[in-house]
N, C-alpha and C. Protein backbone atom coordinates (compact mmCIF):
# COMPACT_ATOMS: atom_id res chain seq x y z
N UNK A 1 51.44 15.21 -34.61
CA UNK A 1 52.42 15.68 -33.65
C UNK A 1 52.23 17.16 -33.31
N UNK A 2 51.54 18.40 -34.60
CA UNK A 2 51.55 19.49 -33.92
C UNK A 2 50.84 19.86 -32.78
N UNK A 3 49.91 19.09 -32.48
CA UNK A 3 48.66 18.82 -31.82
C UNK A 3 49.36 18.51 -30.68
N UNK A 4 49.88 17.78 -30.21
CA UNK A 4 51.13 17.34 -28.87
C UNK A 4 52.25 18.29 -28.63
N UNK A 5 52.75 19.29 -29.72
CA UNK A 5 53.66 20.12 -29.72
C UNK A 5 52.58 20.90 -28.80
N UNK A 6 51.63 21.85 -29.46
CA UNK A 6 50.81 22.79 -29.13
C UNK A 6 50.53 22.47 -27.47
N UNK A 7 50.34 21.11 -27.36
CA UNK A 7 50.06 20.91 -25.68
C UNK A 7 51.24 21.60 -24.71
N UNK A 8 52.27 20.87 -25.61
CA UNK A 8 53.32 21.34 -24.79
C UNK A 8 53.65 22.83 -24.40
N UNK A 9 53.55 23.15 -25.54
CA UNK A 9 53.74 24.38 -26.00
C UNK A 9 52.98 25.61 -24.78
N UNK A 10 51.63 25.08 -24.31
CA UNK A 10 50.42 25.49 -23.29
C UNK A 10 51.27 25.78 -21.91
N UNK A 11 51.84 24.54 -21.82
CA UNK A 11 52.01 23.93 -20.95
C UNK A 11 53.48 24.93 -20.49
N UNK A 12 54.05 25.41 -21.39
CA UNK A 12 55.72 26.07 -20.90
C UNK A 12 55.00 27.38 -21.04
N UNK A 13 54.14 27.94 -21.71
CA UNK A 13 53.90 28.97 -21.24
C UNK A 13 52.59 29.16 -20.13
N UNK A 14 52.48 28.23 -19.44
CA UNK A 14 51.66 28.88 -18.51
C UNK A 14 51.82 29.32 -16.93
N UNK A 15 53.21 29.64 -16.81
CA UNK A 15 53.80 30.46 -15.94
C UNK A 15 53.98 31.93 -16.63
N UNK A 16 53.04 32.37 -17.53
CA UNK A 16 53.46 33.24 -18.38
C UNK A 16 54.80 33.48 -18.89
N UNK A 17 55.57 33.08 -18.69
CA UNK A 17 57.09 33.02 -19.50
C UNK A 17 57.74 31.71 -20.19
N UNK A 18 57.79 32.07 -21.62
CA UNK A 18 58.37 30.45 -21.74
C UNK A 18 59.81 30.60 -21.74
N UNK A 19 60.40 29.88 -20.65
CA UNK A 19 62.30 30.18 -20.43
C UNK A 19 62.78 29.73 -21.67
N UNK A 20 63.86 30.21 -21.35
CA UNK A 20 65.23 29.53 -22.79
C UNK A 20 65.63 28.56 -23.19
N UNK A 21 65.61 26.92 -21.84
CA UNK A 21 65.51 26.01 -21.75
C UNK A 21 64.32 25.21 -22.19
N UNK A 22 63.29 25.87 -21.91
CA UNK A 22 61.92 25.46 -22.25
C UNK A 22 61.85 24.95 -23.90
N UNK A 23 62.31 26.93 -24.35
CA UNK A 23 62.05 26.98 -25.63
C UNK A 23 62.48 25.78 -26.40
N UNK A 24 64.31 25.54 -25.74
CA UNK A 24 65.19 24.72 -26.89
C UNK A 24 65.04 23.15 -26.80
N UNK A 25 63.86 23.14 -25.43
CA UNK A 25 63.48 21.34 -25.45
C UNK A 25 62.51 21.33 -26.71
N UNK A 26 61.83 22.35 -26.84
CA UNK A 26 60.62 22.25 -27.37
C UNK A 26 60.89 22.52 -29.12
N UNK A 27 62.18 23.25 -29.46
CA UNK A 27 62.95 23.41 -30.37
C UNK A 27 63.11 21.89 -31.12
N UNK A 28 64.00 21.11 -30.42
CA UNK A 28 64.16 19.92 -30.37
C UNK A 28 63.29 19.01 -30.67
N UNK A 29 62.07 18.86 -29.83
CA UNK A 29 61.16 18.27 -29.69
C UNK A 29 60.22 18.28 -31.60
N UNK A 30 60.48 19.61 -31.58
CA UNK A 30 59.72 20.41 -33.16
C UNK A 30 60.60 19.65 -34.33
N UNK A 31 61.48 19.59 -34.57
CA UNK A 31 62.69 19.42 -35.09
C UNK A 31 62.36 17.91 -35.72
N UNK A 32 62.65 17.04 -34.32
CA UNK A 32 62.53 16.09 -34.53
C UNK A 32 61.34 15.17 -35.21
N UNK A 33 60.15 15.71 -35.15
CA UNK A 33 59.34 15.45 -35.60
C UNK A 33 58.66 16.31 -36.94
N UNK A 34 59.39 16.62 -37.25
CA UNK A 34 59.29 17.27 -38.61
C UNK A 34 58.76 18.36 -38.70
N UNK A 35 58.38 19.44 -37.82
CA UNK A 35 57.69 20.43 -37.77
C UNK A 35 59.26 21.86 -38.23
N UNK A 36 59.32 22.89 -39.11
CA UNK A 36 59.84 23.73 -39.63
C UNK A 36 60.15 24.50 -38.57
N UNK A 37 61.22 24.83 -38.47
CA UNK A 37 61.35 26.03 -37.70
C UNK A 37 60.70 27.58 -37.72
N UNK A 38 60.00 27.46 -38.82
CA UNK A 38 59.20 28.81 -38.98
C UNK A 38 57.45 28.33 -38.47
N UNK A 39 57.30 27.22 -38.60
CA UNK A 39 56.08 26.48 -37.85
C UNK A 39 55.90 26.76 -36.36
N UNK A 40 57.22 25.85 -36.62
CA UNK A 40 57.65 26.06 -34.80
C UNK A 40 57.80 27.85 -33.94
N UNK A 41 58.22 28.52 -34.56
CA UNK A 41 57.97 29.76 -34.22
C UNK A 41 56.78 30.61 -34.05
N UNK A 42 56.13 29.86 -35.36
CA UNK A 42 54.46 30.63 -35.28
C UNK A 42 53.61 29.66 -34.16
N UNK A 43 53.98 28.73 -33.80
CA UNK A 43 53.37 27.89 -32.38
C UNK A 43 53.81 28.73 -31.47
N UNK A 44 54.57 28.94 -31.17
CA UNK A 44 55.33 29.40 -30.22
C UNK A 44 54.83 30.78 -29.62
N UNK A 45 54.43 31.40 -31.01
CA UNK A 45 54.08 32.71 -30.67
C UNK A 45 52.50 32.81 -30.43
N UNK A 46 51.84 32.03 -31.21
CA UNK A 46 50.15 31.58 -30.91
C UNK A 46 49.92 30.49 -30.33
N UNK A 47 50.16 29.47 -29.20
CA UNK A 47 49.66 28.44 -29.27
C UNK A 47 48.23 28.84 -29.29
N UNK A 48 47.05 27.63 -29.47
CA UNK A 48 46.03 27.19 -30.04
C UNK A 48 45.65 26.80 -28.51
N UNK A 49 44.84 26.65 -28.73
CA UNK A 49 43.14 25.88 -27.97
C UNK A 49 43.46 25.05 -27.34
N UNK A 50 43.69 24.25 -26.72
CA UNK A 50 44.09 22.65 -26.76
C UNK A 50 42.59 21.55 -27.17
N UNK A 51 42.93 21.15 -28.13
CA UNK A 51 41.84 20.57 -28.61
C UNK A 51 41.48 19.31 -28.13
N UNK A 52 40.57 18.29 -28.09
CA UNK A 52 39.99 17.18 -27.30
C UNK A 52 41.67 15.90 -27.71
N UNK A 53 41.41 15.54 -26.59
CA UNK A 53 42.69 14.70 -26.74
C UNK A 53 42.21 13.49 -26.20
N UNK A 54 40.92 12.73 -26.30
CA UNK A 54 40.70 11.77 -25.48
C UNK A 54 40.89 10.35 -26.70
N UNK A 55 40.84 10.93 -27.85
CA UNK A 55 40.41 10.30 -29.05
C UNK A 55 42.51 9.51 -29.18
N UNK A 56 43.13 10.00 -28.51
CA UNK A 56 44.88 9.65 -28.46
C UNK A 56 44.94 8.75 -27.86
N UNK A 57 46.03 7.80 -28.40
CA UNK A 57 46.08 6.21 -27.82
C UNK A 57 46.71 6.15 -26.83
N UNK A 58 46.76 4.93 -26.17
CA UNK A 58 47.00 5.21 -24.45
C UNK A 58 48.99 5.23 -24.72
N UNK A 59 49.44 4.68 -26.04
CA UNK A 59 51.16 5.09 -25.60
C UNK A 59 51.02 6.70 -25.77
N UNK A 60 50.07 7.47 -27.03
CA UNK A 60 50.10 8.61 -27.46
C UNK A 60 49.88 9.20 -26.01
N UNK A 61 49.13 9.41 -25.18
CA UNK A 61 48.45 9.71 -23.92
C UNK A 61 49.63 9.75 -23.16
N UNK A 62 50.84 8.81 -23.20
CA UNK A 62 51.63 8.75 -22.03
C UNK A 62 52.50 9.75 -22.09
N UNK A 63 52.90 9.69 -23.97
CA UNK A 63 53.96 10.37 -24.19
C UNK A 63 53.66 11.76 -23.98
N UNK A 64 52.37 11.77 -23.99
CA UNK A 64 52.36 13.25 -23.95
C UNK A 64 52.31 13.73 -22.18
N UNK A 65 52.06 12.48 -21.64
CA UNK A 65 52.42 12.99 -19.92
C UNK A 65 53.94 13.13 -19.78
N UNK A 66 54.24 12.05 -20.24
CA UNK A 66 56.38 11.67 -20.45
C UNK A 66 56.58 13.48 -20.55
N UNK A 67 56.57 13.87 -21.90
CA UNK A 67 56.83 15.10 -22.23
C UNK A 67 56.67 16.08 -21.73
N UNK A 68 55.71 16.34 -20.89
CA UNK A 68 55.08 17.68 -20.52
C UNK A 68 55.65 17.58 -18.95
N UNK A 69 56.37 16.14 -18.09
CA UNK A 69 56.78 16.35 -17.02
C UNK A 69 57.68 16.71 -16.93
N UNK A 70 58.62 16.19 -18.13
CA UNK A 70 60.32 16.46 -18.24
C UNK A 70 60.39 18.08 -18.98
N UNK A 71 59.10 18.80 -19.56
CA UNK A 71 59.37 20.39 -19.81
C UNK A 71 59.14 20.76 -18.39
N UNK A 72 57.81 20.61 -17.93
CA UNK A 72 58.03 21.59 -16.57
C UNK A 72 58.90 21.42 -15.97
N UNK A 73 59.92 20.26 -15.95
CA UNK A 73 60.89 20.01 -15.16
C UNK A 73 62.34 21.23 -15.92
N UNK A 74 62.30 21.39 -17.00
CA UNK A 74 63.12 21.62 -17.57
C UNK A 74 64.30 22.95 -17.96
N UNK A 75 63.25 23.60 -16.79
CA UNK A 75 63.95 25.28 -16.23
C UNK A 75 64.89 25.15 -15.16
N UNK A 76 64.33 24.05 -14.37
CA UNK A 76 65.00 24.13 -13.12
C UNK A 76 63.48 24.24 -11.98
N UNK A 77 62.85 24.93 -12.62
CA UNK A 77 61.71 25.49 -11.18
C UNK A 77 60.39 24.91 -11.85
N UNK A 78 59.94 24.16 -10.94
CA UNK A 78 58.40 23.92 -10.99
C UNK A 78 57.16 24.46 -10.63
N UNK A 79 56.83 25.45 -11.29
CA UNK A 79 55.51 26.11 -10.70
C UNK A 79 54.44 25.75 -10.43
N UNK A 80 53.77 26.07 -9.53
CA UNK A 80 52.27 25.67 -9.27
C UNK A 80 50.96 25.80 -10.56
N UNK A 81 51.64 26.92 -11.16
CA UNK A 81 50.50 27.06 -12.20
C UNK A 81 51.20 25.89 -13.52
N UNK A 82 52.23 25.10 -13.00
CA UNK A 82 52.85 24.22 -13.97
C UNK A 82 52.30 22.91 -13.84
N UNK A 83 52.11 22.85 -12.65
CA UNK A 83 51.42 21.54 -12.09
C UNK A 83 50.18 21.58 -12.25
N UNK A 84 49.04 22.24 -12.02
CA UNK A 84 48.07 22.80 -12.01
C UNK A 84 47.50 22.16 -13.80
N UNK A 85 48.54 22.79 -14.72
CA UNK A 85 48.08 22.63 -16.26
C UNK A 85 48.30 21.41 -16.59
N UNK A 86 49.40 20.96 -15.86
CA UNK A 86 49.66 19.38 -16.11
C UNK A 86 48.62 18.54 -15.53
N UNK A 87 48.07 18.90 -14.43
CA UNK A 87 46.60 17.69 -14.06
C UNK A 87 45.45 17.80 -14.60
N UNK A 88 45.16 19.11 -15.21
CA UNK A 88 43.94 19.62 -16.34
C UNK A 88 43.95 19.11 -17.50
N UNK A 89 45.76 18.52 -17.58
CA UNK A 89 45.93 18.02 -19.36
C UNK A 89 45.54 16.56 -19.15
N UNK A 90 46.20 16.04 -17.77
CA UNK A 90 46.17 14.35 -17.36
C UNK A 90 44.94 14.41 -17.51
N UNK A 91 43.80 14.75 -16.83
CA UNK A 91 42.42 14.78 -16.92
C UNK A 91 41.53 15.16 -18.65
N UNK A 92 42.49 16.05 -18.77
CA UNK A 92 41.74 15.64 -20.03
C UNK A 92 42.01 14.45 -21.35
N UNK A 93 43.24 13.99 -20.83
CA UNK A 93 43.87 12.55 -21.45
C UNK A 93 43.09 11.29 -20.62
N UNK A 94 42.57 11.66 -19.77
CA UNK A 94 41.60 10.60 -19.14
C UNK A 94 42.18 9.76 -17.78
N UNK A 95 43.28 10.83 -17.79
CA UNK A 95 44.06 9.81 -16.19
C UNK A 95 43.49 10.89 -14.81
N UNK A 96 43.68 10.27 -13.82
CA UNK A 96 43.59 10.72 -12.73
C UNK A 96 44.70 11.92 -12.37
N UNK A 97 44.23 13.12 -12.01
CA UNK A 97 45.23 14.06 -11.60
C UNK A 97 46.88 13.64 -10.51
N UNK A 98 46.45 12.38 -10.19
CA UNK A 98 47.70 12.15 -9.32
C UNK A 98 48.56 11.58 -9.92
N UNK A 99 48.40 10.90 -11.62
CA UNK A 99 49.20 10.77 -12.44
C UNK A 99 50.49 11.46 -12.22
N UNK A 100 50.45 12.58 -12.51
CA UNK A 100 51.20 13.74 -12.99
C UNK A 100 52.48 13.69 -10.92
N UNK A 101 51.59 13.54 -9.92
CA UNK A 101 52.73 13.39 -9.05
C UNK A 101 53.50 11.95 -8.79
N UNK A 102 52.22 11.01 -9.20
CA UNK A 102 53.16 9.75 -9.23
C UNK A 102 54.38 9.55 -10.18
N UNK A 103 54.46 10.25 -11.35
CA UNK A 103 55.17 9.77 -12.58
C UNK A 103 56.38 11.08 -12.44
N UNK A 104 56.33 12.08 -11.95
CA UNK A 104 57.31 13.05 -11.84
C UNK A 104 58.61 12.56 -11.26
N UNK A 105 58.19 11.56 -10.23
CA UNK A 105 59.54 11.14 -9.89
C UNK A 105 60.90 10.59 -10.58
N UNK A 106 59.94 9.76 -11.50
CA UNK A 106 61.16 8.80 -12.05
C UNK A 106 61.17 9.63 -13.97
N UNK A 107 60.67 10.90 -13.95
CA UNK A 107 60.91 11.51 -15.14
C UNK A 107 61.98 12.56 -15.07
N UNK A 108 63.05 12.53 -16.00
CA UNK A 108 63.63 13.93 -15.51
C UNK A 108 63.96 14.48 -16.19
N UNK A 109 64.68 15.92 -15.98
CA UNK A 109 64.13 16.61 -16.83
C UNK A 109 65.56 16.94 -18.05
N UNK A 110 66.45 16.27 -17.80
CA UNK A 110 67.60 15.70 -18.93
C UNK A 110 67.22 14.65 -19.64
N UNK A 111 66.67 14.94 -21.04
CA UNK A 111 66.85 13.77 -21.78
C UNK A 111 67.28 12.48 -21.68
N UNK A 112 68.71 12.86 -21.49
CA UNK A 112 70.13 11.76 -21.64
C UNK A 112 70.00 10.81 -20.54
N UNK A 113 69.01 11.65 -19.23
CA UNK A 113 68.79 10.29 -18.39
C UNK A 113 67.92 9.35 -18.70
N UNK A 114 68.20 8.08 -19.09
CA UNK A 114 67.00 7.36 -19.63
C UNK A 114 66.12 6.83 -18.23
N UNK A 115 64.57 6.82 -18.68
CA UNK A 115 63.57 6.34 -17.58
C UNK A 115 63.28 5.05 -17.92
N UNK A 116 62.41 4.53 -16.88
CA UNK A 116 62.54 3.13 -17.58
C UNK A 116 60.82 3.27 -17.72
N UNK A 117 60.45 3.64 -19.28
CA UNK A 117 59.30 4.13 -20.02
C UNK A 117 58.61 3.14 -19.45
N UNK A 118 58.67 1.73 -20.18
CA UNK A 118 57.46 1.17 -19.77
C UNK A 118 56.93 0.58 -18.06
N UNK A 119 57.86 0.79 -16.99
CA UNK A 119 57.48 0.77 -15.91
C UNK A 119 56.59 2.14 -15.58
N UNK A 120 57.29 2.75 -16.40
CA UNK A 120 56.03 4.28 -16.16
C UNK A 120 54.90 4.12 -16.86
N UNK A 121 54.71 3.71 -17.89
CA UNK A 121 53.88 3.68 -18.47
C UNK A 121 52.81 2.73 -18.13
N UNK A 122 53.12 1.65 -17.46
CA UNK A 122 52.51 0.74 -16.73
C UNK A 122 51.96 1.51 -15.24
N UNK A 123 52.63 2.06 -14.85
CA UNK A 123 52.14 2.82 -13.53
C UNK A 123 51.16 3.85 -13.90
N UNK A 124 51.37 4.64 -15.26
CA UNK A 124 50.14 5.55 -15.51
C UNK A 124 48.92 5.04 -15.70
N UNK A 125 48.85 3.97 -16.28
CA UNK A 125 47.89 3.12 -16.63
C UNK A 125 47.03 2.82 -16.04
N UNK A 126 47.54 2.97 -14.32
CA UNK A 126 46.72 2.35 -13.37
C UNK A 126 46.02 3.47 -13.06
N UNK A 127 46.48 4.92 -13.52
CA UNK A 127 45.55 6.24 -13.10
C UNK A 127 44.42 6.63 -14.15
N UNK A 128 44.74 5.86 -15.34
CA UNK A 128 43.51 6.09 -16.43
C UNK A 128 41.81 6.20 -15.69
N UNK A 129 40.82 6.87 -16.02
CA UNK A 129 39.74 6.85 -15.86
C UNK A 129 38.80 5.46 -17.20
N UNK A 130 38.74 4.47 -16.70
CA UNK A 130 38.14 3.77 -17.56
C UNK A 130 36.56 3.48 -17.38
């Protein structure tokens, strides 16, 4: 999971600022998956490399598109250099860059709204590079 944190992690700061909202999805996100809050802080303050992610299974692959649409979503403002990191990540998860605009729609960026995962997940599927 730190390995998917760290993506994320790329991913909120590459508008160079990671917002307050950002932080406390990603807080959450850390939390829940067992990562320390002093872990989570030292990510926060170094993320890492993003390391080869092709070797991640295709639910692992989704979730990590799931996740990274509903953070950029999760300020309020979507940047270009937000979108931009998100089709460099789809691509390097092995989907087609239009992933990331087909699947934005029905992701949002409140938790509490539930998506209906596996219709998305079925639709990403069809953008995989096989």
């Amino acid at each position: 999971m730190k390995s998917q944190l760290n993506i994320l992690i790329n991913l909120a700061s590459s508008d160079t600022k990671v917002s307050e909202r950002e932080a406390k999805v990603l807080k959450v996100i850390a939390k829940v998956n067992g990562v320390s809050e002093v872990e989570f802080e030292e990510m926060l303050k170094r993320p890492t490399v993003i390391e080869e992610m092709h070797n991640f299974s295709e639910s692992q692959k989704f979730e990590i598109l799931y996740l990274m649409i509903q953070l950029m979503k999760a300020d309020g403002q979507v940047f270009k250099s937000e979108i931009e990191f998100c089709e460099k990540a789809a691509l390097k998860l092995g989907y087609k860059r239009e992933v990331i605009r087909e699947l934005s729609a029905g992701i949002f960026s409140d938790p509490s709204i539930t998506s209906n995962r596996k219709a998305l997940m079925e639709k990403a599927g069809k953008f995989l590079n096989h």
